[in-house]
PDB file of N, CA and C in Angstrom:
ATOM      1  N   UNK A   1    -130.208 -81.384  70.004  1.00  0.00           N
ATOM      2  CA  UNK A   1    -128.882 -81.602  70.601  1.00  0.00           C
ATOM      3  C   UNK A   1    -127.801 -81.639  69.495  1.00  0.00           C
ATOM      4  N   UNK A   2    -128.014 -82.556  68.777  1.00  0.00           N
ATOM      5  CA  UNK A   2    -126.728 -82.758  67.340  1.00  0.00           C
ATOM      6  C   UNK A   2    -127.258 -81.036  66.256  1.00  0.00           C
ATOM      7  N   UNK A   3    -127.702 -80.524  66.234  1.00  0.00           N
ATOM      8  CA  UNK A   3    -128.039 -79.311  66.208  1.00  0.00           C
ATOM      9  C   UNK A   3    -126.932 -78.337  66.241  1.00  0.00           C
ATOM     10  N   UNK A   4    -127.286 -78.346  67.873  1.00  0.00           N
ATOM     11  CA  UNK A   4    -126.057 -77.692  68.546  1.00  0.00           C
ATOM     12  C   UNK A   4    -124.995 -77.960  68.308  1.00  0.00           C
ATOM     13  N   UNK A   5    -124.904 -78.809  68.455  1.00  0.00           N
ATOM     14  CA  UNK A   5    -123.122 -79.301  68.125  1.00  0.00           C
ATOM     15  C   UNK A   5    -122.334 -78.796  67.193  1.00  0.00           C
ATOM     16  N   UNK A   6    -123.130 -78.568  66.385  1.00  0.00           N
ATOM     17  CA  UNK A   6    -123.015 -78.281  64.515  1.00  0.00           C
ATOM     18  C   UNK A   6    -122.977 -76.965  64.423  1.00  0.00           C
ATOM     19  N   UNK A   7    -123.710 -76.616  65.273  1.00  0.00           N
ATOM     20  CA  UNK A   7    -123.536 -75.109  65.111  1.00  0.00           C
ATOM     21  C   UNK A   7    -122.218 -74.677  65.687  1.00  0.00           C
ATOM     22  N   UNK A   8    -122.229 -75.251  66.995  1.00  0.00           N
ATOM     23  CA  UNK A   8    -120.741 -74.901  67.570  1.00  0.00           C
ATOM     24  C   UNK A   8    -119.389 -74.786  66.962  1.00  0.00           C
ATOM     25  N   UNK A   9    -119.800 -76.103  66.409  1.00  0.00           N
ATOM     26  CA  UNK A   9    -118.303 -76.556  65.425  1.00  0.00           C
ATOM     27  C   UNK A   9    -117.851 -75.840  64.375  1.00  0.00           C
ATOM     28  N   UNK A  10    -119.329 -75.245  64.150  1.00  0.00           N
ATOM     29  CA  UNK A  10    -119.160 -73.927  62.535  1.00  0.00           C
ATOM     30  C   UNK A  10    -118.601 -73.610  62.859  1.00  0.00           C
ATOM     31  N   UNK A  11    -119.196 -72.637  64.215  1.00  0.00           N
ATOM     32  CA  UNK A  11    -118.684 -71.463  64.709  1.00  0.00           C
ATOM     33  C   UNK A  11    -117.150 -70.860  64.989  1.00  0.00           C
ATOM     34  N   UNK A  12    -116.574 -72.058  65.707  1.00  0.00           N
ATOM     35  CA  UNK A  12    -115.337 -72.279  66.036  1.00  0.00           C
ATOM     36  C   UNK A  12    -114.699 -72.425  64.566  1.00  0.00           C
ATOM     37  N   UNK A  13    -114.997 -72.833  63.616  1.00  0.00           N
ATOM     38  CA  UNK A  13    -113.890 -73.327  62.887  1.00  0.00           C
ATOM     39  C   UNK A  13    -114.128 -71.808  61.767  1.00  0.00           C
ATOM     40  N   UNK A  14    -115.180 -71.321  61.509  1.00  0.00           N
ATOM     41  CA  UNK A  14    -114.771 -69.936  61.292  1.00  0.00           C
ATOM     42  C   UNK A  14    -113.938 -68.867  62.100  1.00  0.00           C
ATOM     43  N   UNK A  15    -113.828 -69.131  63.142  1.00  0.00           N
ATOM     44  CA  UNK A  15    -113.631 -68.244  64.428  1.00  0.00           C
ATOM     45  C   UNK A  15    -111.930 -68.523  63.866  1.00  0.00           C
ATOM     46  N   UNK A  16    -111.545 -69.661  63.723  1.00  0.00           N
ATOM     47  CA  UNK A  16    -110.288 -70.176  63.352  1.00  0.00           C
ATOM     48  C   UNK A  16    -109.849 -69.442  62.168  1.00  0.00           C
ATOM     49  N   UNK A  17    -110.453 -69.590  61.167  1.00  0.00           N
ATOM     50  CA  UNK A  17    -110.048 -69.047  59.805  1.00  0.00           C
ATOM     51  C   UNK A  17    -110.172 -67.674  59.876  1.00  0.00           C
ATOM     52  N   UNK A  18    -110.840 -67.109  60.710  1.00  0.00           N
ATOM     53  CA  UNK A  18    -110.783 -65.515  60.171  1.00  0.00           C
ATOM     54  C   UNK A  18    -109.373 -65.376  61.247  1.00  0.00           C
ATOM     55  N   UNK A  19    -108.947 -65.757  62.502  1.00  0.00           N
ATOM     56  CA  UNK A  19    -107.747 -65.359  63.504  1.00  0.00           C
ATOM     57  C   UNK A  19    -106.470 -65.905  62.232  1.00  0.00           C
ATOM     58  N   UNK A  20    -106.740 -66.764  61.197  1.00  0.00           N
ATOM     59  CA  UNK A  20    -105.708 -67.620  60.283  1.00  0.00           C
ATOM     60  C   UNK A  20    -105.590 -66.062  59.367  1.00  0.00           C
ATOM     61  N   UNK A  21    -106.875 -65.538  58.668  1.00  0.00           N
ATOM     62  CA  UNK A  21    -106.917 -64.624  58.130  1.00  0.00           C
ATOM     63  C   UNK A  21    -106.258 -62.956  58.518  1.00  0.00           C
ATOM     64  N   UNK A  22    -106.670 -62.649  59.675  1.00  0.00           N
ATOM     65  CA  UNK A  22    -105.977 -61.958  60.471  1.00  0.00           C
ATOM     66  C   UNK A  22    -104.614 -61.369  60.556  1.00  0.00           C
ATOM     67  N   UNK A  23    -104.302 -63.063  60.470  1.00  0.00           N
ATOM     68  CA  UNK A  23    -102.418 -63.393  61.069  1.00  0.00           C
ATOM     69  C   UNK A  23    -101.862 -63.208  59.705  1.00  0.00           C
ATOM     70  N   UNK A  24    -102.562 -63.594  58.541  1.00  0.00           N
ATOM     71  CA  UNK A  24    -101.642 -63.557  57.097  1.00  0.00           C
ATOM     72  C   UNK A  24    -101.869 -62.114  56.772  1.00  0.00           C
ATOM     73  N   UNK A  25    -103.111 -61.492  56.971  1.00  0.00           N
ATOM     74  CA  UNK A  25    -103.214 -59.979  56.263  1.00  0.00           C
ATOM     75  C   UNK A  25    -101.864 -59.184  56.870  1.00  0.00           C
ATOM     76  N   UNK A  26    -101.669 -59.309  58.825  1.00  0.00           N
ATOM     77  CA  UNK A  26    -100.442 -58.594  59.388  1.00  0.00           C
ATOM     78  C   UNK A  26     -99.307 -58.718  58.714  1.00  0.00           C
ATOM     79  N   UNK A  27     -99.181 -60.194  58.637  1.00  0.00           N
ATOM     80  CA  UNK A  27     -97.713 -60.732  58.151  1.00  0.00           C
ATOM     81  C   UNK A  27     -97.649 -60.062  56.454  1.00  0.00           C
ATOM     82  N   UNK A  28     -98.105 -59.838  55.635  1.00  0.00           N
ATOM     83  CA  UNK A  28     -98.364 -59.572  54.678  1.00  0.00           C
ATOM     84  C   UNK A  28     -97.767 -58.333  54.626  1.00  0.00           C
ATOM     85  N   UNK A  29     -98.862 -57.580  55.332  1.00  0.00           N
ATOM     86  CA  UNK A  29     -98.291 -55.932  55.806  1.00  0.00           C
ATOM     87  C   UNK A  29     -97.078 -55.862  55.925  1.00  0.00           C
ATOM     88  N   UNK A  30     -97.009 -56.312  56.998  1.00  0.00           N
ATOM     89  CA  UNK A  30     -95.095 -56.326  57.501  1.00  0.00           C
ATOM     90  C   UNK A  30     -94.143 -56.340  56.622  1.00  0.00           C
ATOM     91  N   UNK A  31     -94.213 -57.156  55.795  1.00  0.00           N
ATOM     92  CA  UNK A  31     -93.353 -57.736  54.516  1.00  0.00           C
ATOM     93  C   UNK A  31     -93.436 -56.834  53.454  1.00  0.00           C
ATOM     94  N   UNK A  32     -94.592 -55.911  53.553  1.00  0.00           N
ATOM     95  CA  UNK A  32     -94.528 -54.952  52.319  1.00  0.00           C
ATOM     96  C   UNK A  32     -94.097 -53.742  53.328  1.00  0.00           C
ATOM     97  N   UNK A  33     -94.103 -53.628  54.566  1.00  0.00           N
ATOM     98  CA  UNK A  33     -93.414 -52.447  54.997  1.00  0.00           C
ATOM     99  C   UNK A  33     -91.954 -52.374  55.004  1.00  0.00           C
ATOM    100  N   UNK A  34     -91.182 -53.486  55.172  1.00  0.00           N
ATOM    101  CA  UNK A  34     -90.125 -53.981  55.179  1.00  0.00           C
ATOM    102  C   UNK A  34     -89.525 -53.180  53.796  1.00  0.00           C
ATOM    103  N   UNK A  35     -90.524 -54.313  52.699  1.00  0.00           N
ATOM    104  CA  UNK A  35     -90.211 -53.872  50.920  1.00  0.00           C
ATOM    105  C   UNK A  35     -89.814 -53.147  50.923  1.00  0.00           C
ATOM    106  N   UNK A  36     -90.903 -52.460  50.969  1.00  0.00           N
ATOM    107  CA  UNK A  36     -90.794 -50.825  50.601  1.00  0.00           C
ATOM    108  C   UNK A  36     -89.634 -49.830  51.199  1.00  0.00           C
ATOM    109  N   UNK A  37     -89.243 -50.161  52.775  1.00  0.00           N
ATOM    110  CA  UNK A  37     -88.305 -49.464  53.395  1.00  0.00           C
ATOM    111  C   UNK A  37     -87.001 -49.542  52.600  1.00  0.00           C
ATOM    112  N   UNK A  38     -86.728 -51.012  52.114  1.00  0.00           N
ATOM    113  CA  UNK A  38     -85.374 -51.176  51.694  1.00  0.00           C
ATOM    114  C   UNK A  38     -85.812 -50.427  50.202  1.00  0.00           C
ATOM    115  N   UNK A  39     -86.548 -50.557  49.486  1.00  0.00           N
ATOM    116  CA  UNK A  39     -86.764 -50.134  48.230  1.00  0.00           C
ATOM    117  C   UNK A  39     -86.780 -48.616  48.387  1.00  0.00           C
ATOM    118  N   UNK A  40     -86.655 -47.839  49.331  1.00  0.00           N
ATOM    119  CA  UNK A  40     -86.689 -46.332  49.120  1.00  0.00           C
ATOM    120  C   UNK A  40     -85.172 -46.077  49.727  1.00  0.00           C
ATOM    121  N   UNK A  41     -84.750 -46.790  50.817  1.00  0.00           N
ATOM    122  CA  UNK A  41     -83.298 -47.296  50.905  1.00  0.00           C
ATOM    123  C   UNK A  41     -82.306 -46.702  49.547  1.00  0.00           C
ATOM    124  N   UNK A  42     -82.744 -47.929  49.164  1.00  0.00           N
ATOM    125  CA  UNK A  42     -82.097 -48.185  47.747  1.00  0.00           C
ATOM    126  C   UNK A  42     -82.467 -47.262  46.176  1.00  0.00           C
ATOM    127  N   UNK A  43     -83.567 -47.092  46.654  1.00  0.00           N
ATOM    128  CA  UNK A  43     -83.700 -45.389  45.544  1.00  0.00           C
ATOM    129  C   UNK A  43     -83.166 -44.146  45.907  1.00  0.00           C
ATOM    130  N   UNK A  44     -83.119 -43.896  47.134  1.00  0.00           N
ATOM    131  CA  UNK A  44     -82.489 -42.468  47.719  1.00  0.00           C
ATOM    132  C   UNK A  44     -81.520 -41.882  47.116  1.00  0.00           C
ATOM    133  N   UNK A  45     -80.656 -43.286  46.509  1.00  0.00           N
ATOM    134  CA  UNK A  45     -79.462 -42.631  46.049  1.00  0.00           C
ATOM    135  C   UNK A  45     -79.381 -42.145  44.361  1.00  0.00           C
ATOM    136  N   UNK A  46     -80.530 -42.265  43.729  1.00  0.00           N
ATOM    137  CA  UNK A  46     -81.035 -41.908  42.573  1.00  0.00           C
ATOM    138  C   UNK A  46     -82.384 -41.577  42.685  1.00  0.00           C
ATOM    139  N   UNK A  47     -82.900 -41.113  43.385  1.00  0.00           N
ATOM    140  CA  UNK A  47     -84.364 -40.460  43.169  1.00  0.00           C
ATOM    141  C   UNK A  47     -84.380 -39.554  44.257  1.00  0.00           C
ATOM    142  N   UNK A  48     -85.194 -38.378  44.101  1.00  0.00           N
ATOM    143  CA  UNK A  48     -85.583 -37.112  44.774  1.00  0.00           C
ATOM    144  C   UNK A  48     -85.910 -37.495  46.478  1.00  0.00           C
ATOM    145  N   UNK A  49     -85.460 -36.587  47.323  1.00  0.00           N
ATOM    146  CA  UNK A  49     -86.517 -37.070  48.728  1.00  0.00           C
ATOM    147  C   UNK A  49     -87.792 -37.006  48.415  1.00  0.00           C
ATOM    148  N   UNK A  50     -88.234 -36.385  47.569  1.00  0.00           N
ATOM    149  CA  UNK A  50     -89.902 -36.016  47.783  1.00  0.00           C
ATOM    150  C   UNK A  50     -90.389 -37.465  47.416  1.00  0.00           C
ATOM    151  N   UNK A  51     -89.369 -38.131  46.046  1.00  0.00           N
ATOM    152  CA  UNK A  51     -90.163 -39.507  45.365  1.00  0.00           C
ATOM    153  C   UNK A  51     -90.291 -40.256  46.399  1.00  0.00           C
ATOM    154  N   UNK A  52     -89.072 -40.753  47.512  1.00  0.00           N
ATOM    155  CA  UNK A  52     -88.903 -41.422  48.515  1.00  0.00           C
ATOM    156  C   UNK A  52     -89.911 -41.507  49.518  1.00  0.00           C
ATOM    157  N   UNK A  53     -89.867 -39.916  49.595  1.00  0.00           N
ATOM    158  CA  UNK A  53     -91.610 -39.743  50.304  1.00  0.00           C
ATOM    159  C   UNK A  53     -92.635 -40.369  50.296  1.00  0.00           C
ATOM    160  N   UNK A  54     -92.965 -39.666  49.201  1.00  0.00           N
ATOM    161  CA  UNK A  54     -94.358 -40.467  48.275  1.00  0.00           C
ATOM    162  C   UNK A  54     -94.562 -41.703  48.216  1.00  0.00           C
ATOM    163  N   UNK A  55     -93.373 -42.494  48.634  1.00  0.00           N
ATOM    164  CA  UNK A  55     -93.292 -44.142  48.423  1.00  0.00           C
ATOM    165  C   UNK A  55     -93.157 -44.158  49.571  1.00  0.00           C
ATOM    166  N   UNK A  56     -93.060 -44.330  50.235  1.00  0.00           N
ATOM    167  CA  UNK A  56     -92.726 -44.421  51.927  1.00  0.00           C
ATOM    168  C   UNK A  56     -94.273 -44.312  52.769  1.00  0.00           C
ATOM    169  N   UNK A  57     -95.318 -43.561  52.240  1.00  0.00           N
ATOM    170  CA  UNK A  57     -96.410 -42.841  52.481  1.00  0.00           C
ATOM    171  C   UNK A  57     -97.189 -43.621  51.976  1.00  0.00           C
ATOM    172  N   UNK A  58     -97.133 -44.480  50.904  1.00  0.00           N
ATOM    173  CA  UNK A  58     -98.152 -46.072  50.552  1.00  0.00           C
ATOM    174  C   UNK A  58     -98.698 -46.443  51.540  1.00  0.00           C
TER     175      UNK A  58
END
C-alpha cells in the first residue's frame, strides 16, 4: 500500500517538472524569436537581405 503511494507521488511530481520544463523550453523559444526578429529589424538597415535571411532562418 505505502508502496503505491510513493510511486504515485513520483510520478506526479515528475509529470510536474517535465509540463515546468515544457513551459520554459516554449517561453525560451519565443524570446529568442522575438530577439532575433528585432535584431534583423535592426540590421536591415546595414546588412544584405540575404544576411537577414540567414538569421531569420536560425
Amino acid at each position: 500500500m505505502a508502496k503505491n503511494s510513493s510511486v504515485s507521488t513520483r510520478r506526479g511530481r515528475s509529470s510536474t517538472l517535465r509540463r515546468r520544463n515544457t513551459r520554459l523550453q516554449s517561453s525560451e523559444r519565443l524570446i529568442r524569436k522575438l530577439w532575433i526578429r528585432r535584431f534583423c529589424q535592426r540590421s536591415k538597415l546595414f546588412l544584405s537581405s540575404r544576411a537577414t535571411c540567414d538569421l531569420s532562418s536560425l
